[in-house]
C-alpha atoms as a PDB file:
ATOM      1  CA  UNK A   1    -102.492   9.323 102.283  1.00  0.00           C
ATOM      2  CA  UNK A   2    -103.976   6.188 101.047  1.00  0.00           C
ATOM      3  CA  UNK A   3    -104.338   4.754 104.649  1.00  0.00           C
ATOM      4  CA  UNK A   4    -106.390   7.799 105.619  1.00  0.00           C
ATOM      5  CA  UNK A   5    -108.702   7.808 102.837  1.00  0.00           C
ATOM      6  CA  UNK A   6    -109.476   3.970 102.737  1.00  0.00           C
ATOM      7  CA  UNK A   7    -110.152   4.762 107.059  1.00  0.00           C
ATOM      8  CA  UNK A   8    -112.396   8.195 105.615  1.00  0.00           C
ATOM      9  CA  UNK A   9    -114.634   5.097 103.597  1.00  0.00           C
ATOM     10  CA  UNK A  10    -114.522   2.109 105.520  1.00  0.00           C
ATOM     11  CA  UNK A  11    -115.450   3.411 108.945  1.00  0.00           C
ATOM     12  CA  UNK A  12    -118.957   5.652 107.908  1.00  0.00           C
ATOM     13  CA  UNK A  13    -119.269   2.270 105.714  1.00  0.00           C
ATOM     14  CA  UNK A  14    -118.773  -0.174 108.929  1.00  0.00           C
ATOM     15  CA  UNK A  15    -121.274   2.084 111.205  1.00  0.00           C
ATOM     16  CA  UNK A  16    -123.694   2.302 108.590  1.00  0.00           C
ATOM     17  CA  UNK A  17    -123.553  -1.708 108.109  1.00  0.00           C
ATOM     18  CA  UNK A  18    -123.855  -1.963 112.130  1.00  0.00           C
ATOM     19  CA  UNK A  19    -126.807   0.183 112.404  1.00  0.00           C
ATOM     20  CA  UNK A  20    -128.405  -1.338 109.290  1.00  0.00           C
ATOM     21  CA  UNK A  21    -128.049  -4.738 111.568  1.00  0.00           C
ATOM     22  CA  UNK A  22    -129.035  -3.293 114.760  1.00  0.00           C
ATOM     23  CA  UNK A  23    -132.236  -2.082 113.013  1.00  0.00           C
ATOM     24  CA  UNK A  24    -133.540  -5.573 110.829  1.00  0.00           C
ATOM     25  CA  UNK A  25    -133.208  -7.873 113.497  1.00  0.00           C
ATOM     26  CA  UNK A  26    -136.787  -9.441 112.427  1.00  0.00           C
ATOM     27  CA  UNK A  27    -136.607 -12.742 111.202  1.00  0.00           C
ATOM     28  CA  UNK A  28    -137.271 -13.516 107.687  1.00  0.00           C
ATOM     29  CA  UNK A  29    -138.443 -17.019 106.380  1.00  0.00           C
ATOM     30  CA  UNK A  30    -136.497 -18.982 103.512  1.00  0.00           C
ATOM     31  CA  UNK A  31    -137.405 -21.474 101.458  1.00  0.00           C
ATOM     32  CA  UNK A  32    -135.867 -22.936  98.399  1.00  0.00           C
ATOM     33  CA  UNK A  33    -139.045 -24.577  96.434  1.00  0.00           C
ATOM     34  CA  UNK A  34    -139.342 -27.566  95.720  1.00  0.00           C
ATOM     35  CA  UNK A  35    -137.434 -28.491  99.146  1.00  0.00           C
ATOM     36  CA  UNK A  36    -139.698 -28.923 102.384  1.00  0.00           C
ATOM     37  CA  UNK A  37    -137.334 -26.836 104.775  1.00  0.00           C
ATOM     38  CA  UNK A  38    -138.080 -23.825 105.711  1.00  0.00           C
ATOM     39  CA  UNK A  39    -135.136 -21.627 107.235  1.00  0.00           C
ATOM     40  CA  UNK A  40    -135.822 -18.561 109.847  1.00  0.00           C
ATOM     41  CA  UNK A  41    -133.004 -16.463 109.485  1.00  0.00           C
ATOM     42  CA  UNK A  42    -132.810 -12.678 110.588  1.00  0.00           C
ATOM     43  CA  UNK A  43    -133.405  -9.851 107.494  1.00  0.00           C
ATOM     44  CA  UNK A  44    -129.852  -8.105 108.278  1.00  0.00           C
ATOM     45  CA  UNK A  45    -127.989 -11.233 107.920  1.00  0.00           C
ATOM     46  CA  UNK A  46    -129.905 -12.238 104.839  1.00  0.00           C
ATOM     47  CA  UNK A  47    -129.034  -8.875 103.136  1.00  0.00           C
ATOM     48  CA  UNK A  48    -125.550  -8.861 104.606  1.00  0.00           C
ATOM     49  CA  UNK A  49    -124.935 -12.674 102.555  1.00  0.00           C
ATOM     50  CA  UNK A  50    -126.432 -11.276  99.459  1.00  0.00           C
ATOM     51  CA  UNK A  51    -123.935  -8.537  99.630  1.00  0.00           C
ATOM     52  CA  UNK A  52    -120.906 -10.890 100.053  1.00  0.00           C
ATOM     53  CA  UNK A  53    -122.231 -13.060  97.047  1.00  0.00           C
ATOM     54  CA  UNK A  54    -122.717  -9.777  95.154  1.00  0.00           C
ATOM     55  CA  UNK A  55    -118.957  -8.441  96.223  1.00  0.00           C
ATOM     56  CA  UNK A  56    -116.842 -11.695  95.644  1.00  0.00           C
ATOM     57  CA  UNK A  57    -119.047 -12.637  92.789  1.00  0.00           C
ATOM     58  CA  UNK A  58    -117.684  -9.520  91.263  1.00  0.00           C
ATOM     59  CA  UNK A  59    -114.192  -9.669  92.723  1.00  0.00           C
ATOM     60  CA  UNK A  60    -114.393 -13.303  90.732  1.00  0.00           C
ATOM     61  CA  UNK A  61    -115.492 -11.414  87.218  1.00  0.00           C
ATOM     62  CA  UNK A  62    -112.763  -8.293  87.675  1.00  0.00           C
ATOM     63  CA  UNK A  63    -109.860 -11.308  88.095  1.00  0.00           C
ATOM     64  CA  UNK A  64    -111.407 -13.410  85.199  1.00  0.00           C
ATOM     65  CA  UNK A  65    -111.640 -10.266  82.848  1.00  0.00           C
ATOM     66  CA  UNK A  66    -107.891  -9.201  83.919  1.00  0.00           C
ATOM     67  CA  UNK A  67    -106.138 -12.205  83.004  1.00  0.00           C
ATOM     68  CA  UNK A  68    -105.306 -11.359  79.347  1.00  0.00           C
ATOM     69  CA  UNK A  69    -103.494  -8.357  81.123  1.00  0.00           C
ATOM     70  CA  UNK A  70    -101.685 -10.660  83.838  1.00  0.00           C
ATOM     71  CA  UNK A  71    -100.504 -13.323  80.933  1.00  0.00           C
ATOM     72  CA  UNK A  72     -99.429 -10.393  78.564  1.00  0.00           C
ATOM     73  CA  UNK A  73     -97.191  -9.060  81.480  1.00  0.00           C
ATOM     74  CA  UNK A  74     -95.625 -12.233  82.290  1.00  0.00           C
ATOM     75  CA  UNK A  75     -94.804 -12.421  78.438  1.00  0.00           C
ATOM     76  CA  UNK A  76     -93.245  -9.189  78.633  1.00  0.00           C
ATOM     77  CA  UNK A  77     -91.601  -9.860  81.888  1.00  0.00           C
ATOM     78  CA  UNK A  78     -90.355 -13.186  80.606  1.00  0.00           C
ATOM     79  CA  UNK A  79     -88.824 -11.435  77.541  1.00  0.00           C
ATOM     80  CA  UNK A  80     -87.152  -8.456  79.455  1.00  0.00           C
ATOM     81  CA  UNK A  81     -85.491 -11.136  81.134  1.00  0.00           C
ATOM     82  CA  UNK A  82     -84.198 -12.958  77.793  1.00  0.00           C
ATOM     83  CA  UNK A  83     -82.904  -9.489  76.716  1.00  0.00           C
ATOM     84  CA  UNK A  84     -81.217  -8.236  79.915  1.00  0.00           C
ATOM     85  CA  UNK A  85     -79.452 -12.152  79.754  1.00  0.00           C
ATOM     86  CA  UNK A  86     -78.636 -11.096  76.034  1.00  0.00           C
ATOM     87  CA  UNK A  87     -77.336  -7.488  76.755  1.00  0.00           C
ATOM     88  CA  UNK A  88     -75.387  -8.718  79.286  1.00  0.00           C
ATOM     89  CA  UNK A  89     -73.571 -11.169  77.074  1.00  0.00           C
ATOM     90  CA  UNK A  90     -73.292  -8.481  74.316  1.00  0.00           C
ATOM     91  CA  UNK A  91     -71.469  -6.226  76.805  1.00  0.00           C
ATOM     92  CA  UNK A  92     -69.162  -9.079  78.435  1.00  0.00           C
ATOM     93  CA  UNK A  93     -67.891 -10.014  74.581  1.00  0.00           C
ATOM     94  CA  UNK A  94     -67.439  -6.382  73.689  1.00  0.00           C
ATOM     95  CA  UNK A  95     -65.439  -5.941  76.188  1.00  0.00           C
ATOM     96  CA  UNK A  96     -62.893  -8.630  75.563  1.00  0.00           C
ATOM     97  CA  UNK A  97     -60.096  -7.194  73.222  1.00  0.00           C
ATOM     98  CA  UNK A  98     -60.477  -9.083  69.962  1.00  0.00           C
ATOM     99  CA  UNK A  99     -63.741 -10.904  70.172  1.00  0.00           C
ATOM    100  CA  UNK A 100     -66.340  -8.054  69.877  1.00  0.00           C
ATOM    101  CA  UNK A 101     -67.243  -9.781  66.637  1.00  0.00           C
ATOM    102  CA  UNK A 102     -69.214  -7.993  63.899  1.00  0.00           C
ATOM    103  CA  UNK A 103     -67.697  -4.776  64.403  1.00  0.00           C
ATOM    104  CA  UNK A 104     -69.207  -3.745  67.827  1.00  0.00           C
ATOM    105  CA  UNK A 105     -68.068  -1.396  69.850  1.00  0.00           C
ATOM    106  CA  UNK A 106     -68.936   0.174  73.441  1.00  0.00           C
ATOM    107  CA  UNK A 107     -69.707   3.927  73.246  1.00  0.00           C
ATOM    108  CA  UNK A 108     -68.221   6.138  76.463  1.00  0.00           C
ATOM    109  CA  UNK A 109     -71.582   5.228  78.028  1.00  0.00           C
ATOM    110  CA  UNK A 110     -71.479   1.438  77.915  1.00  0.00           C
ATOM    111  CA  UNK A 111     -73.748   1.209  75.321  1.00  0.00           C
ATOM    112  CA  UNK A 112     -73.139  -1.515  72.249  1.00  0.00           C
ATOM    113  CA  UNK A 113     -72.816   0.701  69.080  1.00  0.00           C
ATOM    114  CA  UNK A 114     -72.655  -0.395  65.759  1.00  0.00           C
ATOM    115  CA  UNK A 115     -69.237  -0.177  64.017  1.00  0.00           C
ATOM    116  CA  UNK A 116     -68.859   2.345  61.252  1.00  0.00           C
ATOM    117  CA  UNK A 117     -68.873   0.445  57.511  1.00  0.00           C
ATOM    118  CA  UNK A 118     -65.239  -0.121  55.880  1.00  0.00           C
ATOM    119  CA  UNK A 119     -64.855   2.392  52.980  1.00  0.00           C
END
């Protein structure tokens, strides 16, 4: 579904972009003031390059912005990790007769449980 709709938007987007090239093929001049050159380039392409600037120049600001987001899931990702080690240890001593330690005990499940208190 995804394919079909990103095909529905870049294809009228792609023919619109040709024709907008096919129909500002006039040259434009460019100069950068206080240099002497002067550079003859055609208006499409001119438009088109402000458009890439404009696109990755934003692609650059959406990354910079996200990478609280990125660094908070590879916290998270590092600590699952720690945990599922942990768990994993838990379950291996709990299920050695005798060496449970602290009273734990695996429920029918597999899950540690916590040992009822002594009365």
């Amino acid at each position: 579904m995804a394919k079909l709709l990103h095909w529905f938007i870049a294809v009228p987007l792609i023919v619109l972009a040709v024709l907008f090239a096919l129909s500002n093929r006039g040259m434009v001049e460019l100069t950068l003031w206080p240099l002497p050159y002067v550079l003859g380039v055609p208006a499409f392409l001119l438009t088109m390059l402000a458009f890439l600037v404009g696109f990755l120049g934003g692609g650059v600001v959406v990354w910079a912005a996200a990478a609280d987001t990125r660094r908070r899931a590879r916290q998270a990702e590092r600590a699952v990790v720690v945990q599922q080690r942990e768990l994993e240890e838990l379950r291996a001593k709990a299920e050695r007769p005798g060496e449970a330690g602290h009273g734990a005990l695996v429920s029918a499940s597999g899950t540690l449980a916590a040992a009822p208190e002594p009365r």
